[in-house]
C-alpha atoms as a PDB file:
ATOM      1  CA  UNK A   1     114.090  92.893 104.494  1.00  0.00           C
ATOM      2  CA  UNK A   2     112.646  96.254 103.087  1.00  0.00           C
ATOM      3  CA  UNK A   3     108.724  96.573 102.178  1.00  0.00           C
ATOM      4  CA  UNK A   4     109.231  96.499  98.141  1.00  0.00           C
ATOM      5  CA  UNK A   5     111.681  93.667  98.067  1.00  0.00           C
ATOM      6  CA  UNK A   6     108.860  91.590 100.164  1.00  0.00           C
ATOM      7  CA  UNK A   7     105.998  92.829  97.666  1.00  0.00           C
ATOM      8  CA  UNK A   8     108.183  93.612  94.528  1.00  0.00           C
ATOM      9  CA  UNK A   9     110.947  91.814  94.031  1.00  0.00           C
ATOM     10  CA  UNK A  10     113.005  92.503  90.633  1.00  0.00           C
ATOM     11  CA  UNK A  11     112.798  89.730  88.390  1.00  0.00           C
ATOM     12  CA  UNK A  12     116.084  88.763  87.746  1.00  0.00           C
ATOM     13  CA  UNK A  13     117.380  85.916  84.615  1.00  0.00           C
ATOM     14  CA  UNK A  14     120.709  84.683  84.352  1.00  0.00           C
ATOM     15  CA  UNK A  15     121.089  83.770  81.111  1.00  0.00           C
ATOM     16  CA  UNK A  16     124.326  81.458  79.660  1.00  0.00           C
ATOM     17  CA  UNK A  17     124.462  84.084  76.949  1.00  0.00           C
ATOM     18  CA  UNK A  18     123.538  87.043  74.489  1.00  0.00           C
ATOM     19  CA  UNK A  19     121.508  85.215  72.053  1.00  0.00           C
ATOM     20  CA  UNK A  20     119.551  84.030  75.265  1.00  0.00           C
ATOM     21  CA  UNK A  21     119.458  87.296  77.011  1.00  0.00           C
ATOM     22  CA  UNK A  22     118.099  88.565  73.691  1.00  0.00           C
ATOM     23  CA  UNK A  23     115.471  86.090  72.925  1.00  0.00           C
ATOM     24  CA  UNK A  24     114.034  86.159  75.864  1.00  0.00           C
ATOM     25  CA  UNK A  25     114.016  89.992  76.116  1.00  0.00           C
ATOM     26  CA  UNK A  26     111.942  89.778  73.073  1.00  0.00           C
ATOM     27  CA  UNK A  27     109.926  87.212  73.856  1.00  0.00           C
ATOM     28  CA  UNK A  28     108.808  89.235  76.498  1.00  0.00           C
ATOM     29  CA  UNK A  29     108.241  92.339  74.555  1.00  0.00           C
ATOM     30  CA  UNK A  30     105.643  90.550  72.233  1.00  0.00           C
ATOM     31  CA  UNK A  31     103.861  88.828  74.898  1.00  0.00           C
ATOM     32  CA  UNK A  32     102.807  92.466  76.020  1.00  0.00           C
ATOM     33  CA  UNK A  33     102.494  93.553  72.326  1.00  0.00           C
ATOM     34  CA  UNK A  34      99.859  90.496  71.488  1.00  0.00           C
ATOM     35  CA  UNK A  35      97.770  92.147  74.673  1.00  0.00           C
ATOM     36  CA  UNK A  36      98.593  95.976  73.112  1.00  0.00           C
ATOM     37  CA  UNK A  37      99.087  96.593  70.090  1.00  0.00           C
ATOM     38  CA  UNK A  38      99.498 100.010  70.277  1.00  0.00           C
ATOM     39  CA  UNK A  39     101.592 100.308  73.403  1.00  0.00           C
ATOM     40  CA  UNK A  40     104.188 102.924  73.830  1.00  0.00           C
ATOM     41  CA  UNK A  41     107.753 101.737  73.621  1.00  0.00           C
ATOM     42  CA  UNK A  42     110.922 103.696  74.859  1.00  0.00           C
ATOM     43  CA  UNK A  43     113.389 102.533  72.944  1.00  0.00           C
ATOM     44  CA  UNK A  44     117.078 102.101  74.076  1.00  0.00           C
ATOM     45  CA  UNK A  45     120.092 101.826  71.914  1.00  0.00           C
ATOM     46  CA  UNK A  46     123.810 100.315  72.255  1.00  0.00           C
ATOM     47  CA  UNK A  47     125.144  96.714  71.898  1.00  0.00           C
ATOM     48  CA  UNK A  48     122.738  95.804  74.661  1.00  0.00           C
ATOM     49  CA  UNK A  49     119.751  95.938  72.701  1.00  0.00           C
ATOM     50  CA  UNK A  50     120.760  95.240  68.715  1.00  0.00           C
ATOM     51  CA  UNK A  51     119.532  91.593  69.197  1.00  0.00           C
ATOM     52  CA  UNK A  52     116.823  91.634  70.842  1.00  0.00           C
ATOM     53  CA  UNK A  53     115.427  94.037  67.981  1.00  0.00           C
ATOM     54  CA  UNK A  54     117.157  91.212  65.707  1.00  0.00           C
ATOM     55  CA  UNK A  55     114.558  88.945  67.377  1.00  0.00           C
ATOM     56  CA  UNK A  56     111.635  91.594  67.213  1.00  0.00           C
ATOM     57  CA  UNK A  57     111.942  91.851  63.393  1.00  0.00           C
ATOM     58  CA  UNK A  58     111.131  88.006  62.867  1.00  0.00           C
ATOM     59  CA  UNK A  59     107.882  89.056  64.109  1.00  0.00           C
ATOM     60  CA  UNK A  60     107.399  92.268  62.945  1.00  0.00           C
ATOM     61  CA  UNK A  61     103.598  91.983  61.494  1.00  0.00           C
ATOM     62  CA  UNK A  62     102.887  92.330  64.949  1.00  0.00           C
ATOM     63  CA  UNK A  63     104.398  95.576  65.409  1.00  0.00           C
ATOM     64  CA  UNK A  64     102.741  97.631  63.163  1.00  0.00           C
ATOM     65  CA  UNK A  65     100.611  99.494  65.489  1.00  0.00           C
ATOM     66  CA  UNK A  66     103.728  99.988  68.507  1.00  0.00           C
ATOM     67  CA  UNK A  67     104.462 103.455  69.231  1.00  0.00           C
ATOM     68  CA  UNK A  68     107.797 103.981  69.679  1.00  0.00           C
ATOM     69  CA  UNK A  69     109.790 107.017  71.690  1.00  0.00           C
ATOM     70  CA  UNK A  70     113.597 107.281  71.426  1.00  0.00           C
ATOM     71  CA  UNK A  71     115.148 107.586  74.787  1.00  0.00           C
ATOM     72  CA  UNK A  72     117.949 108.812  74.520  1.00  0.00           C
ATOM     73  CA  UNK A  73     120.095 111.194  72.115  1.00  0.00           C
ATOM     74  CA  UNK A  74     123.765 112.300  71.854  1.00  0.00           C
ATOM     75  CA  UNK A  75     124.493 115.834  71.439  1.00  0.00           C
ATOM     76  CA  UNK A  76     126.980 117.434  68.895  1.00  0.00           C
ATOM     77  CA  UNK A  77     126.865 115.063  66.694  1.00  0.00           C
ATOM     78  CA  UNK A  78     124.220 115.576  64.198  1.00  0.00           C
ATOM     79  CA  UNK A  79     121.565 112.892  63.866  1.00  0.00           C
ATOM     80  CA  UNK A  80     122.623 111.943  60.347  1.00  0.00           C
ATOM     81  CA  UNK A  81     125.977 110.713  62.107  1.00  0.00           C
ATOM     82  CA  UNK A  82     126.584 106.659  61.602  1.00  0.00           C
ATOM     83  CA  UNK A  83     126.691 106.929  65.710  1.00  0.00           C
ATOM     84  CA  UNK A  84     123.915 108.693  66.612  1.00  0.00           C
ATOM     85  CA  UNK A  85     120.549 107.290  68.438  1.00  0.00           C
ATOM     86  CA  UNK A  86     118.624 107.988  65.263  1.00  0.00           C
ATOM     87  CA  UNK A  87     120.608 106.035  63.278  1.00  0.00           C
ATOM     88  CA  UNK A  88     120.876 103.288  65.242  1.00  0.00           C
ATOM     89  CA  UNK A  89     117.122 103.073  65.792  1.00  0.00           C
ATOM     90  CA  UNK A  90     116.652 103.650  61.591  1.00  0.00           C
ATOM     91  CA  UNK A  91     118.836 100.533  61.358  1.00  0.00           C
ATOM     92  CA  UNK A  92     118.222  98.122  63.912  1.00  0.00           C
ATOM     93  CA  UNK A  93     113.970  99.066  64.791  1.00  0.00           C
ATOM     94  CA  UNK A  94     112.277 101.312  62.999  1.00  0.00           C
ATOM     95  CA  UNK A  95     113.103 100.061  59.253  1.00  0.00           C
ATOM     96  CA  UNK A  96     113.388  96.103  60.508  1.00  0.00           C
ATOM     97  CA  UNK A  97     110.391  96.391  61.977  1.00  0.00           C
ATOM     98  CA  UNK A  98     108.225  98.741  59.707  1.00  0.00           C
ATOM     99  CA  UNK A  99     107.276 101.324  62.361  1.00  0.00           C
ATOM    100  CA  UNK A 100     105.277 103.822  60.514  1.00  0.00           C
ATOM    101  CA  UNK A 101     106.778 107.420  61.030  1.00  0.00           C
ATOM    102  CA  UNK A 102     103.441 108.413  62.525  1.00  0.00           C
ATOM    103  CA  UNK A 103     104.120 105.870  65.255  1.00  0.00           C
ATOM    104  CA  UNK A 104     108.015 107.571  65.920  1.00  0.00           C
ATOM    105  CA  UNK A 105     108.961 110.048  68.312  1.00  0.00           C
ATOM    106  CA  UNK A 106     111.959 111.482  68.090  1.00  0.00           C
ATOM    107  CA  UNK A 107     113.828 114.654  69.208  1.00  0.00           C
ATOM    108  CA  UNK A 108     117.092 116.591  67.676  1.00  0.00           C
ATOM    109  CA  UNK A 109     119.107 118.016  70.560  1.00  0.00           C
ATOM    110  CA  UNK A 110     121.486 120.419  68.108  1.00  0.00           C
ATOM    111  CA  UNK A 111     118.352 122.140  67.453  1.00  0.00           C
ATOM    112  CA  UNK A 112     118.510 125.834  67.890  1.00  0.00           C
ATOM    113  CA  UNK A 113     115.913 126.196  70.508  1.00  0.00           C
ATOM    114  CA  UNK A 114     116.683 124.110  72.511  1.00  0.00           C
ATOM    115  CA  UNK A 115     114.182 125.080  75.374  1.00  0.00           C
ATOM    116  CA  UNK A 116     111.514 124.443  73.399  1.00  0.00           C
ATOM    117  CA  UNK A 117     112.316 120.890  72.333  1.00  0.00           C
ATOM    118  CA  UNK A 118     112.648 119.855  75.684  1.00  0.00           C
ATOM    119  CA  UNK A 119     109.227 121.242  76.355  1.00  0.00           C
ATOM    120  CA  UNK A 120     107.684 119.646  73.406  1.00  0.00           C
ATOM    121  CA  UNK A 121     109.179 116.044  73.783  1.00  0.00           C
ATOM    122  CA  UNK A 122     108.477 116.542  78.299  1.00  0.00           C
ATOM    123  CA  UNK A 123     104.702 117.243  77.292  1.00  0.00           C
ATOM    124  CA  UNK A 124     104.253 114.408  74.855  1.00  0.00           C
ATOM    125  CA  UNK A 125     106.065 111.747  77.748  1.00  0.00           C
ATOM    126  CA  UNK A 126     103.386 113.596  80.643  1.00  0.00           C
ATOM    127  CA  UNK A 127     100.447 113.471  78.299  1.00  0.00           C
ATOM    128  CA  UNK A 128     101.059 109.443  77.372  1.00  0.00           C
ATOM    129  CA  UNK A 129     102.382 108.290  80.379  1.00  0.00           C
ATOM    130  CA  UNK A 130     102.523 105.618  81.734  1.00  0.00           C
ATOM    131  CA  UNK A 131     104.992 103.849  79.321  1.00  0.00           C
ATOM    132  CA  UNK A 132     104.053 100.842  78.447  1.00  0.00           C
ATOM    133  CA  UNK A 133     107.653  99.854  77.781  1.00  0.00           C
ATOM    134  CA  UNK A 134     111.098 100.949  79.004  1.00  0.00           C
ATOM    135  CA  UNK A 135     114.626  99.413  77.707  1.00  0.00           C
ATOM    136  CA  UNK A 136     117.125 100.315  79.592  1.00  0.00           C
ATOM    137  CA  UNK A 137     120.879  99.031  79.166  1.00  0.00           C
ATOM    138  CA  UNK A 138     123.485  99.737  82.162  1.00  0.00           C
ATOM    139  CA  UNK A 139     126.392 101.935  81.593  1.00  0.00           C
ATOM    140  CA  UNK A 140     129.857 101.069  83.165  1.00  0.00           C
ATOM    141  CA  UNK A 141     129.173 103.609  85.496  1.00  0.00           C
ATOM    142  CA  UNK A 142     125.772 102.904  86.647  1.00  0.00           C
ATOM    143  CA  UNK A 143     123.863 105.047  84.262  1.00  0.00           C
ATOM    144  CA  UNK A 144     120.274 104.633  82.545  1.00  0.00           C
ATOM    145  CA  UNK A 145     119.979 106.450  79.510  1.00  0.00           C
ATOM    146  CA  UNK A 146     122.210 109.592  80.058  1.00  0.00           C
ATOM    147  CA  UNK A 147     120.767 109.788  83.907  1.00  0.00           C
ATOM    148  CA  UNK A 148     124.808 109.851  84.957  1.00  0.00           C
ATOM    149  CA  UNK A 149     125.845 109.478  88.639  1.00  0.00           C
ATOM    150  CA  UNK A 150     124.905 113.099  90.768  1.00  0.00           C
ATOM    151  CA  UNK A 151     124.612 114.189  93.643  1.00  0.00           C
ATOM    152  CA  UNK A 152     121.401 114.644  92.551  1.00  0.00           C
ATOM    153  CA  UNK A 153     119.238 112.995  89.609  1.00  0.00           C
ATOM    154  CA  UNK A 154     116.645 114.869  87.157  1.00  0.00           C
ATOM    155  CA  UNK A 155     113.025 113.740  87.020  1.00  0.00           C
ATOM    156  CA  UNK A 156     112.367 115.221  83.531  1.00  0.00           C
ATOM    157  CA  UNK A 157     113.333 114.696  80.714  1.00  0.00           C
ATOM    158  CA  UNK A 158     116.249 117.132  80.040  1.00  0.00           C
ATOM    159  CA  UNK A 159     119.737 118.575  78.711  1.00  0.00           C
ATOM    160  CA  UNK A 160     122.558 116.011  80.640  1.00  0.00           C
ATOM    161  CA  UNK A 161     126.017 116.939  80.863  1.00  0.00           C
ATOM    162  CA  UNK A 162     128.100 113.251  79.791  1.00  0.00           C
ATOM    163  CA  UNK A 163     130.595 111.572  82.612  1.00  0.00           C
ATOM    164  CA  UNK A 164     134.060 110.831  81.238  1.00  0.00           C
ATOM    165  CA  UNK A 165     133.060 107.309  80.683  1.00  0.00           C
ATOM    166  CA  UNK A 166     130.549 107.988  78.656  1.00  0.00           C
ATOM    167  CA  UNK A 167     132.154 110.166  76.261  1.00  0.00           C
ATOM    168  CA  UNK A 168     134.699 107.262  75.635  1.00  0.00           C
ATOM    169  CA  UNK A 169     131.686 106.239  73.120  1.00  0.00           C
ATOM    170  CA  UNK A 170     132.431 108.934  70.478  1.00  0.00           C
ATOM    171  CA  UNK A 171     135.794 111.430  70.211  1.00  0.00           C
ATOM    172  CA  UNK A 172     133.302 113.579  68.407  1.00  0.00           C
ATOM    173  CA  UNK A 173     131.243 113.998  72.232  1.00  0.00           C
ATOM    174  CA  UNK A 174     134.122 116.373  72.920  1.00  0.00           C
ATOM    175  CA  UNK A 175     134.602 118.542  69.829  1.00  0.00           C
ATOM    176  CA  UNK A 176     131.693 121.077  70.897  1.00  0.00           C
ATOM    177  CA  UNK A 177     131.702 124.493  72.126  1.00  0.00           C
ATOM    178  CA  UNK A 178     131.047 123.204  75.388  1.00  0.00           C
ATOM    179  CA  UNK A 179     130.822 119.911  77.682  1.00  0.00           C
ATOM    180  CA  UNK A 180     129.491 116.715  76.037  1.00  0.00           C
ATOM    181  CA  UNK A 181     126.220 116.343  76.285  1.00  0.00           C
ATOM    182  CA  UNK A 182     123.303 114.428  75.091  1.00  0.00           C
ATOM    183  CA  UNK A 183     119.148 114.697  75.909  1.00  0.00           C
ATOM    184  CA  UNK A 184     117.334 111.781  77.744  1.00  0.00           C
ATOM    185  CA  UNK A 185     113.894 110.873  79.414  1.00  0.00           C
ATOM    186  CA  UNK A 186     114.297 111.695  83.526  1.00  0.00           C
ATOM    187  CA  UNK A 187     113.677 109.087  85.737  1.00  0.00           C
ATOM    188  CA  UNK A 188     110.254 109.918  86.522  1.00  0.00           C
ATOM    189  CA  UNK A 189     108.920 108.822  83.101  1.00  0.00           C
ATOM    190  CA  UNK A 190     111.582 105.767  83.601  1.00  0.00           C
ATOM    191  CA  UNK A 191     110.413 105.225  86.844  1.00  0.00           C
ATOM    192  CA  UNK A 192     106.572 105.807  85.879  1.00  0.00           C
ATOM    193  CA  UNK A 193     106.466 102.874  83.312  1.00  0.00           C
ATOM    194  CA  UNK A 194     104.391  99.745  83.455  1.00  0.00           C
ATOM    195  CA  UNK A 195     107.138  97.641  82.408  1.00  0.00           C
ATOM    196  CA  UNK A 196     110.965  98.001  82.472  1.00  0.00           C
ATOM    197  CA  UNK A 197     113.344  95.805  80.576  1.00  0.00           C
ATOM    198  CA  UNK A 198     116.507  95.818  81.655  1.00  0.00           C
ATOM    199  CA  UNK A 199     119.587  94.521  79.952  1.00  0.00           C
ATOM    200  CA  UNK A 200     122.895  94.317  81.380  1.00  0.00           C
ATOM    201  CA  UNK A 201     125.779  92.965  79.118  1.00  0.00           C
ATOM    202  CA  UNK A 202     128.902  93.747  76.962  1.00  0.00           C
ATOM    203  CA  UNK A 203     132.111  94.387  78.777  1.00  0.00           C
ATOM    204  CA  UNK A 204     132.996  96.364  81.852  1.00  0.00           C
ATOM    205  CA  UNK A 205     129.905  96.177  83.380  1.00  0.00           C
ATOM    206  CA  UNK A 206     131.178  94.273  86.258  1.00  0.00           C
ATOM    207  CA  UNK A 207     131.235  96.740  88.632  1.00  0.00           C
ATOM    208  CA  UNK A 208     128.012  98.587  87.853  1.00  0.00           C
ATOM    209  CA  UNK A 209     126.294  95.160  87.971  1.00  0.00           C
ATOM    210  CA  UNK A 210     127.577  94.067  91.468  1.00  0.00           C
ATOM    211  CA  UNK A 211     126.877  98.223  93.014  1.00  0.00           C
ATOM    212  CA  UNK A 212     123.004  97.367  91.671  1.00  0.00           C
ATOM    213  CA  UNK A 213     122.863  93.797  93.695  1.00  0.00           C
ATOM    214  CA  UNK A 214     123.497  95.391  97.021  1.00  0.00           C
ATOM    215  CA  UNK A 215     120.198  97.138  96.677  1.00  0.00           C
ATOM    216  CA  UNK A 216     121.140 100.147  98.219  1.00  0.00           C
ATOM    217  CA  UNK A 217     119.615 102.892  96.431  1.00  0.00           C
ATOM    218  CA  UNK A 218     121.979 105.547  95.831  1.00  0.00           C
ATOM    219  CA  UNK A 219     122.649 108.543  93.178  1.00  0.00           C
ATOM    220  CA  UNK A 220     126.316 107.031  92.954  1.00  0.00           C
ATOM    221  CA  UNK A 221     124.449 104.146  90.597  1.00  0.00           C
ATOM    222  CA  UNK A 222     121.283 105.405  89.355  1.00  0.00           C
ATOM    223  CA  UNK A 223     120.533 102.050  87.884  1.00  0.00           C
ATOM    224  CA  UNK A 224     120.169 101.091  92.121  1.00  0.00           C
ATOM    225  CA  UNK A 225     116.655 103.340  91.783  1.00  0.00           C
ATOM    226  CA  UNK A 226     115.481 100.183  89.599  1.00  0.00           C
ATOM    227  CA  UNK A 227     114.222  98.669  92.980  1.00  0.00           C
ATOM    228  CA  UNK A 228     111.725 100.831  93.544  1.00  0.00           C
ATOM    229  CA  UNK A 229     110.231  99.787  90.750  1.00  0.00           C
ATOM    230  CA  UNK A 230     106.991  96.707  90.862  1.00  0.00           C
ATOM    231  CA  UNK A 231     107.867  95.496  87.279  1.00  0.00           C
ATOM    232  CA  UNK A 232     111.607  95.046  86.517  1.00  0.00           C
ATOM    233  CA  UNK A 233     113.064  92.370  84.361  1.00  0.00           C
ATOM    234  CA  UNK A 234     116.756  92.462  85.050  1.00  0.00           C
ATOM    235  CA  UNK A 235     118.155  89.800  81.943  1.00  0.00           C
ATOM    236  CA  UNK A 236     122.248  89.361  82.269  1.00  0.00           C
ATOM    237  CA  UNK A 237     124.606  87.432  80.766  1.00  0.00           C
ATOM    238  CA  UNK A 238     126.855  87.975  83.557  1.00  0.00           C
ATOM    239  CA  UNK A 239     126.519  85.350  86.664  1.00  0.00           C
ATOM    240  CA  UNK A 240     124.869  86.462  89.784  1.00  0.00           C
END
């Protein structure tokens, strides 16, 4: 048995289904706000998420102080778009739950300096990390955020070019001058947080799901690096 499983194991609930998976996600969430007020949260978006914020906002006096960081953006698209990251946080956290812009950070990755962005939004995750937080959901193919399978994964966070299944999210991905992208915190800073949430559910994930339970860490299924981690909550709807 390797070292970390002995000492670390990843917390893993099987849930009977979403509502469950999403109470319990934020249940979690503001036990560790009640101790923090101020934590910093790395907010995910997708189906995985929307109810667990759902849950969040009947609570949401408590979350006045939360800082929140967006990880994750797609590029082309503007940010105004109804499918963008910024509009899905606008709907489903930051208006629900009354985080004060102060408290936001956010990032534009059609920006035209680009370099500088990345720079600004890398500094701010070095200079307040640890992360109190993380959401992460799984992608079909094994991805966190937009860290796709490599041959090799990026620790910062950066510019990442989107797999074929990913772009199936939005036509739009592919109507840029070049490849789909979108911007995303590395997997140091994922890797680097005190506390990882980590939600796997919605369709097709079957695969992904089944590549992380062999716990062999591999770039193929960057979700697999999860195990190194000493404070994972894998939640799933799916049985395991």
């Amino acid at each position: 048995m390797p070292y970390f499983e002995k000492k670390n194991p990843m917390k893993i609930h099987s849930v009977a289904n979403y509502q469950e998976l999403s109470e319990l996600a934020s249940s979690l969430i503001v036990d560790e706000v009640k101790h923090k007020p101020d934590l910093l949260f790395c907010a995910a978006t997708g189906g995985s998420p929307t109810g667990m914020y759902a849950e969040m906002a009947k609570q949401k006096a408590l979350f006045n102080q939360m800082r929140v960081i967006k990880m994750d953006e797609w590029g082309i698209i503007p940010a105004s778009h109804p499918d963008s990251c910024e509009s899905y946080l606008k709907k489903h956290l930051l208006e629900p739950l009354d985080i004060p812009t102060n408290c936001y950070v956010s990032f534009d990755p059609n920006t035209s300096d680009a370099d500088n962005e990345i720079q600004r939004v890398g500094s701010y995750i070095q200079a307040n990390s640890p992360m109190d937080i993380c959401i992460l959901g799984l992608g079909k193919n094994g991805h966190i955020a937009f860290n796709e399978p490599a041959p090799f994964l990026q620790p910062g966070f950066h510019k990442a070019t989107l797999a074929e299944s990913t772009i199936q999210h939005d036509p739009a991905l592919s109507q840029g001058s070049e490849p789909a992208f979108g911007w995303c915190v590395g997997m140091q800073g994922i890797l680097q947080s005190k506390k990882i949430i980590f939600l796997v559910t919605g369709k097709g994930k079957e695969a992904a799901l089944k590549q992380i339970m062999t716990k062999q860490i591999t770039t193929d299924c960057p979700a697999s690096f999860l195990w190194l981690h000493p404070n994972v909550e894998l939640i799933t709807d799916y049985p395991v």
